[in-house]
Protein backbone atom coordinates (compact mmCIF):
# COMPACT_ATOMS: atom_id res chain seq x y z
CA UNK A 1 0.00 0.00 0.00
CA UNK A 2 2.45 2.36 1.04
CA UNK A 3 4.53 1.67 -2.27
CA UNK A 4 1.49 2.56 -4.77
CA UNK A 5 0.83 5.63 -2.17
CA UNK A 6 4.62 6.40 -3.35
CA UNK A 7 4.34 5.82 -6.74
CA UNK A 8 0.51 7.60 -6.67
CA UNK A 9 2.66 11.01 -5.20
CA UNK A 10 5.19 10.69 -7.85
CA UNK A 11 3.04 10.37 -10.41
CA UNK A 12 0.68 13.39 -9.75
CA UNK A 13 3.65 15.62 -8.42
CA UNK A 14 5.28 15.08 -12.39
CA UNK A 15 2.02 15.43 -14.01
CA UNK A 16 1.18 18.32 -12.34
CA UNK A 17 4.44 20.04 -12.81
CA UNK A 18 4.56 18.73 -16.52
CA UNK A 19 1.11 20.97 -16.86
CA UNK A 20 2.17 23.72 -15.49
CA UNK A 21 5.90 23.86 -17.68
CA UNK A 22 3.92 23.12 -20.60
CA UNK A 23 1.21 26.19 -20.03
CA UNK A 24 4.41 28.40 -18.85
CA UNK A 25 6.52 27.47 -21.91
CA UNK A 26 3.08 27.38 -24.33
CA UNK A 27 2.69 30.85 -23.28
CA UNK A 28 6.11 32.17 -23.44
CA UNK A 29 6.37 30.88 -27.23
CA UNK A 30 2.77 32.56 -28.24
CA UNK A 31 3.89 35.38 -27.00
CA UNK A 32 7.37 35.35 -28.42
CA UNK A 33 5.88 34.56 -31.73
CA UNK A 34 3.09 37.27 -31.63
CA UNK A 35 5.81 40.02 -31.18
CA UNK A 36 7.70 38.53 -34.12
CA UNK A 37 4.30 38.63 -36.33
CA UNK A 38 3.80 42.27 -35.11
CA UNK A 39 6.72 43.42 -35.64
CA UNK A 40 7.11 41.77 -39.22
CA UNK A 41 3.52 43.57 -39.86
CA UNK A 42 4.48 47.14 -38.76
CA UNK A 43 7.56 47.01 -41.12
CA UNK A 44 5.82 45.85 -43.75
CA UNK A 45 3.48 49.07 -43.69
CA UNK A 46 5.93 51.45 -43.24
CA UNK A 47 7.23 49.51 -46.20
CA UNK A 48 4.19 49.84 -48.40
CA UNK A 49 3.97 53.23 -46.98
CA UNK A 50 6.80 54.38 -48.60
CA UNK A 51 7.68 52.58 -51.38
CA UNK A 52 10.08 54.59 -53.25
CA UNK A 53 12.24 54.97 -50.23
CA UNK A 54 13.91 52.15 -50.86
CA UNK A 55 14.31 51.70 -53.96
CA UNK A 56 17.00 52.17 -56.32
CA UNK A 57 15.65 54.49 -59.17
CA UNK A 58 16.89 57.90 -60.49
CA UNK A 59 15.18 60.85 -58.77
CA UNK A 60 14.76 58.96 -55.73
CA UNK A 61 14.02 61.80 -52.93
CA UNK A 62 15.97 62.22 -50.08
CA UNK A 63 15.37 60.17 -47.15
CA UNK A 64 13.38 61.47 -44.01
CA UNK A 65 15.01 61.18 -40.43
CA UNK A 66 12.53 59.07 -39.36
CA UNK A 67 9.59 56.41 -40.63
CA UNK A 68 6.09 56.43 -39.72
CA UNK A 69 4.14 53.15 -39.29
CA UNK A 70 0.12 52.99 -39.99
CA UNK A 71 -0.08 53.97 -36.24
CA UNK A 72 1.51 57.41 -37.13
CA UNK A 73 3.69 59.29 -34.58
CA UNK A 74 2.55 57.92 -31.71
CA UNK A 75 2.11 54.59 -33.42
CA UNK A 76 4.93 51.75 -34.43
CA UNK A 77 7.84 53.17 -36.74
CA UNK A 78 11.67 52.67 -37.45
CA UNK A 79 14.33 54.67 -38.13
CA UNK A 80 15.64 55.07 -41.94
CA UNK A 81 18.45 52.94 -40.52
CA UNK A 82 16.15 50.46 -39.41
CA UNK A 83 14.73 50.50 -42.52
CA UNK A 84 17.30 50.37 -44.67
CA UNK A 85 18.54 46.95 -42.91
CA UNK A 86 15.28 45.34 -44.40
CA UNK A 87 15.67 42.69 -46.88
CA UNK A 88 12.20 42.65 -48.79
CA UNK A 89 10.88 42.25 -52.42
CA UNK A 90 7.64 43.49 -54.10
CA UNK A 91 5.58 42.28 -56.68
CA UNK A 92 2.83 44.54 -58.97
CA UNK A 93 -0.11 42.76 -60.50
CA UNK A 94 -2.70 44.28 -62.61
CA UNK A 95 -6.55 43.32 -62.12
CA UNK A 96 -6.64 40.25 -64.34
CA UNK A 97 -3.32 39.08 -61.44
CA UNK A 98 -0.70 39.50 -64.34
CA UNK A 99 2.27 40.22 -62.95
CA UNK A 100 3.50 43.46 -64.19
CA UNK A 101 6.27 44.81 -62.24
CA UNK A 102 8.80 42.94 -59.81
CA UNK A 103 11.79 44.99 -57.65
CA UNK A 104 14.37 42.77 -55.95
CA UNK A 105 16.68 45.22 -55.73
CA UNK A 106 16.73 44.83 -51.85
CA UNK A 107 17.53 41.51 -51.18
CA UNK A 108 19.98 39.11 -53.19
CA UNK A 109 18.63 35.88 -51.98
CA UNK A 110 15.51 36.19 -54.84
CA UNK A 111 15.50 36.70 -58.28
CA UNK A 112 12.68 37.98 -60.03
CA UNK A 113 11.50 34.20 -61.19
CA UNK A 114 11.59 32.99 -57.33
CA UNK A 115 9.46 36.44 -56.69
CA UNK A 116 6.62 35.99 -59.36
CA UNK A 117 6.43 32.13 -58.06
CA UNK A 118 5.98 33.50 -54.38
CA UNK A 119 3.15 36.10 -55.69
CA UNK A 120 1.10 33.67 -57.41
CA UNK A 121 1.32 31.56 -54.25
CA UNK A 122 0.00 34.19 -51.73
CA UNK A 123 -2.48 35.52 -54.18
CA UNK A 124 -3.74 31.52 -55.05
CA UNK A 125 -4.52 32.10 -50.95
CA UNK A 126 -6.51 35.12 -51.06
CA UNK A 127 -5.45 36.28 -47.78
CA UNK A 128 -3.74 39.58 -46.73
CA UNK A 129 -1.11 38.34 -43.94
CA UNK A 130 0.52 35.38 -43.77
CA UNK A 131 3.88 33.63 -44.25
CA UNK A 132 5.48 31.76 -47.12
CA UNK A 133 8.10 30.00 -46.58
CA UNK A 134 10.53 32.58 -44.62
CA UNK A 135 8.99 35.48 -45.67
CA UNK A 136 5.91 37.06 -44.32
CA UNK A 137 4.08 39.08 -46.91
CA UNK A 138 1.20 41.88 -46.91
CA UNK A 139 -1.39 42.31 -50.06
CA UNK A 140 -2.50 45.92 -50.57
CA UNK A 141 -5.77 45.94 -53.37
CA UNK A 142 -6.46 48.88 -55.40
CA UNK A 143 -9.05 49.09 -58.09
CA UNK A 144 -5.44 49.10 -60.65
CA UNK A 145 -4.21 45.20 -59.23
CA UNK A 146 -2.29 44.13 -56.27
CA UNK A 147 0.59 44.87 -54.34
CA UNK A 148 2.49 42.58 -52.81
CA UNK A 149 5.41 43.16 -50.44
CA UNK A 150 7.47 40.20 -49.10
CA UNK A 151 9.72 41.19 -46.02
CA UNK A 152 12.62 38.40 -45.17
CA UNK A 153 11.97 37.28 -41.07
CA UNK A 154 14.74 34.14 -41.68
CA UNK A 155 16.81 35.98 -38.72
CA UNK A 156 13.70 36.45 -36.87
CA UNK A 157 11.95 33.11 -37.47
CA UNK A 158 15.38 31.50 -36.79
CA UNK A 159 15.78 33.06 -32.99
CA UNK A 160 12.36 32.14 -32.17
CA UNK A 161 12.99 28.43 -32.78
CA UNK A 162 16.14 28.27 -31.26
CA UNK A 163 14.07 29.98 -28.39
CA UNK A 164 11.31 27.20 -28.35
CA UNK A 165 13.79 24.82 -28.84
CA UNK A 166 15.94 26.10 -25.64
CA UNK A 167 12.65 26.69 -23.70
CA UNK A 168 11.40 22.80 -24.28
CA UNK A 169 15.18 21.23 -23.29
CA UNK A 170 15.48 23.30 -20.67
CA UNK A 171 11.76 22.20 -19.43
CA UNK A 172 12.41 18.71 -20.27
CA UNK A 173 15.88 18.61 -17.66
CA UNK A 174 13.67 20.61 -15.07
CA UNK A 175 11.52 17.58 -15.48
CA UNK A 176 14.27 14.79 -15.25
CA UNK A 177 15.52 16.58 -12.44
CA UNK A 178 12.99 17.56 -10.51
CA UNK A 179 11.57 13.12 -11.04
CA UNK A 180 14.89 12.25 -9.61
CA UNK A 181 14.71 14.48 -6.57
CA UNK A 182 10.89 13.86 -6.27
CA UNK A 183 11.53 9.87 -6.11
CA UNK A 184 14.44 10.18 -3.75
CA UNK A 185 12.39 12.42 -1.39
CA UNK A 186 8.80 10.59 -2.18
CA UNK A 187 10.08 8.08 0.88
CA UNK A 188 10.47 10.76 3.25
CA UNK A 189 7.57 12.66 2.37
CA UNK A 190 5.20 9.84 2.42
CA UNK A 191 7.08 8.26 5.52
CA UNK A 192 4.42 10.06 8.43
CA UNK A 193 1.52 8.20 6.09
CA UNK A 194 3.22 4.93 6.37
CA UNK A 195 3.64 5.73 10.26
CA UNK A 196 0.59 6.45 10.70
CA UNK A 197 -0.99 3.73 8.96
CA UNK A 198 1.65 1.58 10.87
CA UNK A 199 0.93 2.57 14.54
CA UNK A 200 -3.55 1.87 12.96
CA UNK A 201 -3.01 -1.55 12.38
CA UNK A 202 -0.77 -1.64 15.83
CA UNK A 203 -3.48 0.00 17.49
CA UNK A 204 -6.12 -2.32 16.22
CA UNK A 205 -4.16 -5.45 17.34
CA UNK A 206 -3.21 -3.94 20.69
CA UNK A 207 -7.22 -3.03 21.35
CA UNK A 208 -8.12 -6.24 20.11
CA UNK A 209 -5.73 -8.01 22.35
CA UNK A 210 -6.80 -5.44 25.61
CA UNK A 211 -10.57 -6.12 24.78
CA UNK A 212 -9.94 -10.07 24.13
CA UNK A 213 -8.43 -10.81 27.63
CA UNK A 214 -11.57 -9.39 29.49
CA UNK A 215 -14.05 -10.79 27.40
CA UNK A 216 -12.47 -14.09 28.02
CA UNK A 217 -12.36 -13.81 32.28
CA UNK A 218 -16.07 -12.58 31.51
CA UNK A 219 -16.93 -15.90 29.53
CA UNK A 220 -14.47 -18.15 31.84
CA UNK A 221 -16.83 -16.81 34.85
CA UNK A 222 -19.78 -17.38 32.96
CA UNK A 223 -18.97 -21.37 32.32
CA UNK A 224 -18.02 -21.35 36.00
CA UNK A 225 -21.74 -19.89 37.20
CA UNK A 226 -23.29 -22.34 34.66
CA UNK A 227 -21.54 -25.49 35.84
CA UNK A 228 -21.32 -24.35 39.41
CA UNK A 229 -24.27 -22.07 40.97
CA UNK A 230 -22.80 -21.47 44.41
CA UNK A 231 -19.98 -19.91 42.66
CA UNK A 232 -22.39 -17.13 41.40
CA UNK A 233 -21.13 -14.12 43.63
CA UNK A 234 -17.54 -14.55 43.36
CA UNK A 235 -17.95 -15.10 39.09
CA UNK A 236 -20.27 -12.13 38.78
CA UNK A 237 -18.38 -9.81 41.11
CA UNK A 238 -14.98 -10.68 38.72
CA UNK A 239 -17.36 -10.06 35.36
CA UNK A 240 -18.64 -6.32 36.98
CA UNK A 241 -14.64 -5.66 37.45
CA UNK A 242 -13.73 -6.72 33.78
CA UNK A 243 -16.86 -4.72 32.52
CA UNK A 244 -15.91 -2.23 34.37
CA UNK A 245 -12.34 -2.55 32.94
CA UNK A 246 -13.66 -2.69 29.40
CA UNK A 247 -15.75 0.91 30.34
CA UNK A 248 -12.60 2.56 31.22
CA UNK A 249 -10.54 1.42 28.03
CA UNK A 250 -13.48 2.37 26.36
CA UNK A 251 -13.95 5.93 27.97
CA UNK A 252 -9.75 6.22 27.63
CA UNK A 253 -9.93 5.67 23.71
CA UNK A 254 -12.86 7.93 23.43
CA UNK A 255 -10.80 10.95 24.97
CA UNK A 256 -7.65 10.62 23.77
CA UNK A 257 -9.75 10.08 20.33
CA UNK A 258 -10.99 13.23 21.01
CA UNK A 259 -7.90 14.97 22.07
CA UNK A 260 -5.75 14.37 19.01
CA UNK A 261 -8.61 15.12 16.74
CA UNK A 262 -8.56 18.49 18.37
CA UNK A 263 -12.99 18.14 18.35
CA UNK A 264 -14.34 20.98 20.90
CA UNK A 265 -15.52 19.73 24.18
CA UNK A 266 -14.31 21.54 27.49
CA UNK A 267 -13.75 24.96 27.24
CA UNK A 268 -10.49 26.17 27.41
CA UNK A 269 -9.60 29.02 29.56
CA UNK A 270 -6.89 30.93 31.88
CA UNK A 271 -6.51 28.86 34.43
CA UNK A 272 -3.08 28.74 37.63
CA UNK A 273 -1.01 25.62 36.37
CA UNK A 274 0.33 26.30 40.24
CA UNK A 275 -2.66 25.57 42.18
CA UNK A 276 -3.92 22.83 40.04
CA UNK A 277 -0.90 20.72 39.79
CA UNK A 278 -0.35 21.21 43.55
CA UNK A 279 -3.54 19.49 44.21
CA UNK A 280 -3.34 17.36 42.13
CA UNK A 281 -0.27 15.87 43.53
CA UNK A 282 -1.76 15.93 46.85
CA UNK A 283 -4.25 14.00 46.63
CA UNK A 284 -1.61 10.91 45.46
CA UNK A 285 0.27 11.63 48.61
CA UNK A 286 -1.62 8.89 50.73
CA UNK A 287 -1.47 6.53 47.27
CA UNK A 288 2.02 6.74 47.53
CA UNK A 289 2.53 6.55 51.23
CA UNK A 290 0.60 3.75 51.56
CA UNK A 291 3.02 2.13 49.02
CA UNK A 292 6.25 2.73 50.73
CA UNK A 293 6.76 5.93 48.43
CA UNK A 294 7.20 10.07 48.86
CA UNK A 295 6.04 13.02 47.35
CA UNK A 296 8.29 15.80 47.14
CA UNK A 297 6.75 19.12 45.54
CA UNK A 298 8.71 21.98 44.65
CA UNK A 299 6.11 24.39 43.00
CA UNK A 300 6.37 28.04 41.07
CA UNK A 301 3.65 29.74 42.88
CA UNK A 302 0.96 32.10 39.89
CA UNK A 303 1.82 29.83 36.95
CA UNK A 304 -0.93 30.82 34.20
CA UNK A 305 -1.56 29.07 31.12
CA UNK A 306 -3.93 28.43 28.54
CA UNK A 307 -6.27 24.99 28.63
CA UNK A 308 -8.69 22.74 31.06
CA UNK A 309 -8.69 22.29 34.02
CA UNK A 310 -10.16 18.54 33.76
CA UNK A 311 -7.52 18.06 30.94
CA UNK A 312 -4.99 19.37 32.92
CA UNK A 313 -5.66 17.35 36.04
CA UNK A 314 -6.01 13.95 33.98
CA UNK A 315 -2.48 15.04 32.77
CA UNK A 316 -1.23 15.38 36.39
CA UNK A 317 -3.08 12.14 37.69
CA UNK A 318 -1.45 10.14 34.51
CA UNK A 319 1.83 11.21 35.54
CA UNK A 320 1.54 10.57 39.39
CA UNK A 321 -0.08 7.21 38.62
CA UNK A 322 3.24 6.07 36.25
CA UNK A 323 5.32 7.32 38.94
CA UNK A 324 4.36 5.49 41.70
CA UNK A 325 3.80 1.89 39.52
CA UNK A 326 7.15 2.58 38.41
CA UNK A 327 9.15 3.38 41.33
CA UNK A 328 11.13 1.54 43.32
CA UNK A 329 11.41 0.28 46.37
CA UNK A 330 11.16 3.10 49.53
CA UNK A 331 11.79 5.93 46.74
CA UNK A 332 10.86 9.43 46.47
CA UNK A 333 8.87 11.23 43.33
CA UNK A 334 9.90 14.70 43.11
CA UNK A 335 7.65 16.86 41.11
CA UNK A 336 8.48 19.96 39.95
CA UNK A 337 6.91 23.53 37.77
CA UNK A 338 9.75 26.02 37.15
CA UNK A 339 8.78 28.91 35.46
CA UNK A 340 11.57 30.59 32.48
CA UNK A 341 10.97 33.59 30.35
CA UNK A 342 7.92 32.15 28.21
CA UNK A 343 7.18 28.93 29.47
CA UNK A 344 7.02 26.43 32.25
CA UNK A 345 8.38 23.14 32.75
CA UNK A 346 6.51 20.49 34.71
CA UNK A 347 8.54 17.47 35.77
CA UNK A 348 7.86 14.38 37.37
CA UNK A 349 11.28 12.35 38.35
CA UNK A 350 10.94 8.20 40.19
CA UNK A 351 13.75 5.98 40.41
CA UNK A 352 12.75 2.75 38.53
CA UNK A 353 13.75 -0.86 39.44
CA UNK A 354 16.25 -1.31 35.98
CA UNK A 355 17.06 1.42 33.45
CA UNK A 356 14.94 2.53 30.95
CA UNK A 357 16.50 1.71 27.26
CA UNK A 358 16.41 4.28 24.74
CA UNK A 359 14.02 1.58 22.43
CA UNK A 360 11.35 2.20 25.35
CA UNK A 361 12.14 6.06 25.47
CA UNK A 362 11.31 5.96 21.77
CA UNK A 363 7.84 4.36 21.94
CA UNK A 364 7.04 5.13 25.30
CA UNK A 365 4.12 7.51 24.10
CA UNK A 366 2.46 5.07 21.63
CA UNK A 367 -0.86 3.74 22.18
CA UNK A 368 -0.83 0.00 24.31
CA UNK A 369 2.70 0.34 24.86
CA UNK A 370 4.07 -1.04 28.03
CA UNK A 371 7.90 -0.53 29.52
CA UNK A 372 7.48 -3.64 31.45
CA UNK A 373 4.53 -6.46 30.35
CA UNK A 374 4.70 -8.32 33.68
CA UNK A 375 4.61 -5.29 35.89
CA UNK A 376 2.06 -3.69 34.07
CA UNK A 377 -0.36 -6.46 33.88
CA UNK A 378 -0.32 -6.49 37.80
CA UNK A 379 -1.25 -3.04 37.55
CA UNK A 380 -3.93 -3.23 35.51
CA UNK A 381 -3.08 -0.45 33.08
CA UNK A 382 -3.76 -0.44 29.55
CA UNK A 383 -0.50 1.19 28.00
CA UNK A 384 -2.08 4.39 26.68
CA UNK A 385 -1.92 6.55 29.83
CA UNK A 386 1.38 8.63 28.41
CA UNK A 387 -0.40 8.72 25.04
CA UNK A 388 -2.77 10.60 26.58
CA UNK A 389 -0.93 12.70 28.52
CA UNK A 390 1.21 13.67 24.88
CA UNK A 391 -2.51 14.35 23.36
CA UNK A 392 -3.57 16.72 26.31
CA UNK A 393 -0.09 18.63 26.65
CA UNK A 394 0.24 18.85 22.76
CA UNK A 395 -3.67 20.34 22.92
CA UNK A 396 -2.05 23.33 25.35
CA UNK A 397 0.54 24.30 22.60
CA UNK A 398 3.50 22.16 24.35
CA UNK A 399 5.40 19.44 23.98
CA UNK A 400 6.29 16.57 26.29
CA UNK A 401 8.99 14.45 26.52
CA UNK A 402 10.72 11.24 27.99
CA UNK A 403 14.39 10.19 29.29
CA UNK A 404 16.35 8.32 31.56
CA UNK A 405 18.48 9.95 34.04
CA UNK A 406 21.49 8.66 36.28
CA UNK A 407 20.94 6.35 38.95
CA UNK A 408 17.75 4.17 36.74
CA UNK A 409 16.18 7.81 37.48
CA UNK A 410 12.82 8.14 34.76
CA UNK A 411 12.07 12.04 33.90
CA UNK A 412 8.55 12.89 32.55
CA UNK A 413 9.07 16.49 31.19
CA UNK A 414 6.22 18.81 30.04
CA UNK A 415 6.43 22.01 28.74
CA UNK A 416 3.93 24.40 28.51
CA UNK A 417 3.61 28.21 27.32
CA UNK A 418 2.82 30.60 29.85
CA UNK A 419 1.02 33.69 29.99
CA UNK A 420 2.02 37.14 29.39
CA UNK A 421 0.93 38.84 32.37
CA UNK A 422 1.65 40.61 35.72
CA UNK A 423 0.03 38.18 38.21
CA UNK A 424 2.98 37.45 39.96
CA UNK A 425 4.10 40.70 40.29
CA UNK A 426 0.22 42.37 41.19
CA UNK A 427 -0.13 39.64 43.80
CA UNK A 428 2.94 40.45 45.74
């Protein structure tokens, strides 16, 4: 799946680029070309606007300083020079199209044959523009016969191919490059997809096997009523805890469901980090006592941030309850909230019974998963406690994260964005 999701990316990334090249270098050409054809067109009529000009006959007047075009003076011209670099030919027809008069005196290229041959070709068209071969050639009708005037665009005609031609190589190696860095990168850019669709089907199997075990106690007790009836309180009491296990997996997916789809549910609002996290961690203080652990608190007092309360103290009550499964012996959690410039660190520190490997710091906040399977099943947790706690801190605008310290010490460090206000400062 994930490869045909690769080669589906690379596929619509080229073809989208390829239409988009070919509209830019499409456009670039028409435009290219339409300037050539206009400019050929205003030369021509300055051409058949003055005629004698250019040509080499006896009496011919003197030359003006500058050319007007049919848009006269505020309309396309050239220069005599300009003019004068214009190869061109004419050719005079009388009504019946006999050719009657033919000047090649200003280009070498054509004799008067080739010229009579390219007349009776344009007028065989009946149109007024157009090109013939290199030349592009106007028709001026009078009641007398035609005039036809070729004007040589070779040079012209020959940039603006080399142009297209340069314009389609150069799009065609954009292409090959851009396909080679497209399918080295495709992997990268389509490697959160194939996490994501990695940690669904790991998250299926993991809920399947979490809902499987219960629903097999609840059946076991079941048998065990059916074949023996004075067993009915015990086996119903131990089916009401594994329904009541199922309801809180259940409820747990739900939220943290909710959470990283970011859906609205409890408002979120200003509310002191401080006072909330300190009792929150109070009330676990007679949890951990009565389990041969301590609770050390060392607290920023008027800590404001953005979020829920609820969320908040399900964040707090996530970390207290990993803390003291996970700690050792007659240990001591210390939790601390420092507050920097703009935000505040929560940490939650327990001394655990072997180190934690960096393989378990790495997937520590995945759904289902479990540092230590035998420990945890005594425990009765489900493995997607920290995932939850990542969903609710990432919901706030932090970030969590995970490591292990000296002495098999396990850090759970949250960091949130605080305020900008004068609390602290009003309140003292």
């Amino acid at each position: 799946m994930i490869k045909k999701l690769k080669k589906k990316f690379i596929a619509l990334s080229m073809i989208s680029l390829t239409l988009l090249l070919t509209v830019i270098v499409a456009g670039m050409n028409i435009i290219n070309y339409s300037k050539v054809v206009n400019d050929a067109d205003a030369r021509l009529d300055v051409l058949e606007q003055n005629p004698i000009v250019f040509q080499d006959v006896p009496g011919r007047p003197e030359p003006p300083g500058r050319l007007f075009g049919r848009g006269g003076k505020g309309g396309r011209s050239m220069t005599q020079d300009e003019a004068e670099e214009q190869r061109f030919f004419t050719v005079v027809t009388d009504e019946n199209g006999t050719v009657g008069q033919i000047d090649t005196s200003r280009i070498s290229a054509v004799d008067e044959v080739q010229a009579e041959e390219y007349a009776e070709k344009v007028l065989a068209k009946g149109s007024e523009h157009g090109f013939v071969d290199e030349f592009r050639y106007s028709v001026r009708r009078t009641d007398s016969g035609s005039t036809v005037t070729f004007l040589d665009c070779g040079r012209v005609l020959g940039s603006f191919r080399d142009f297209l031609l340069a314009s389609i190589l150069m799009s065609l190696t954009g292409l090959l490059v851009v396909f080679l860095a497209i399918s080295y990168f495709a992997g990268r850019i389509v490697k959160p997809v194939a996490e994501s669709y990695e940690k669904q089907k790991r998250f299926i199997t993991d809920a399947g096997h979490e809902i499987k075990t219960p629903l097999a106690i609840i059946k076991a007790n079941l048998d065990v009523i059916k074949m023996d009836p004075d067993s009915t309180d015990e086996s119903l009491k131990e089916i009401g805890n594994q329904v009541d296990r199922l309801a809180g997996l259940t409820d747990d997916l739900v939220y943290l469901s909710r959470m990283e789809e970011k859906k609205e549910g409890n408002a979120v609002t200003e509310l002191p980090l401080s006072d909330v996290v300190f009792d929150t961690v109070s009330s676990f203080e007679v949890l951990a006592e009565s389990s041969g652990r301590h609770v050390r608190q060392d607290i920023d007092p008027m800590i404001f941030i953005r979020g829920n309360v609820k969320d908040i103290e399900k964040l707090v009550s996530i970390l207290m309850e990993n803390a003291v499964k996970y700690s050792s012996g007659d240990d001591t959690i210390a939790v601390s909230l420092k507050r920097n410039v703009r935000d505040c660190v929560l940490q939650v520190v327990n001394r655990t019974d072997k180190p934690v490997t960096k393989e378990s710091i790495d997937h520590i906040f995945d759904r289902f998963y479990r540092i230590d399977e035998s420990r945890n099943s005594k425990t009765g947790g489900y493995g997607i406690g920290l995932s939850m706690a990542d969903a609710i801190v990432t919901s706030c605008g932090g970030r969590i994260s995970a490591e292990a310290g000296e002495g098999n010490r396990f850090i759970m460090k949250a960091v949130f964005p605080v305020l900008n206000d004068n609390k602290s400062i009003t309140s003292e």
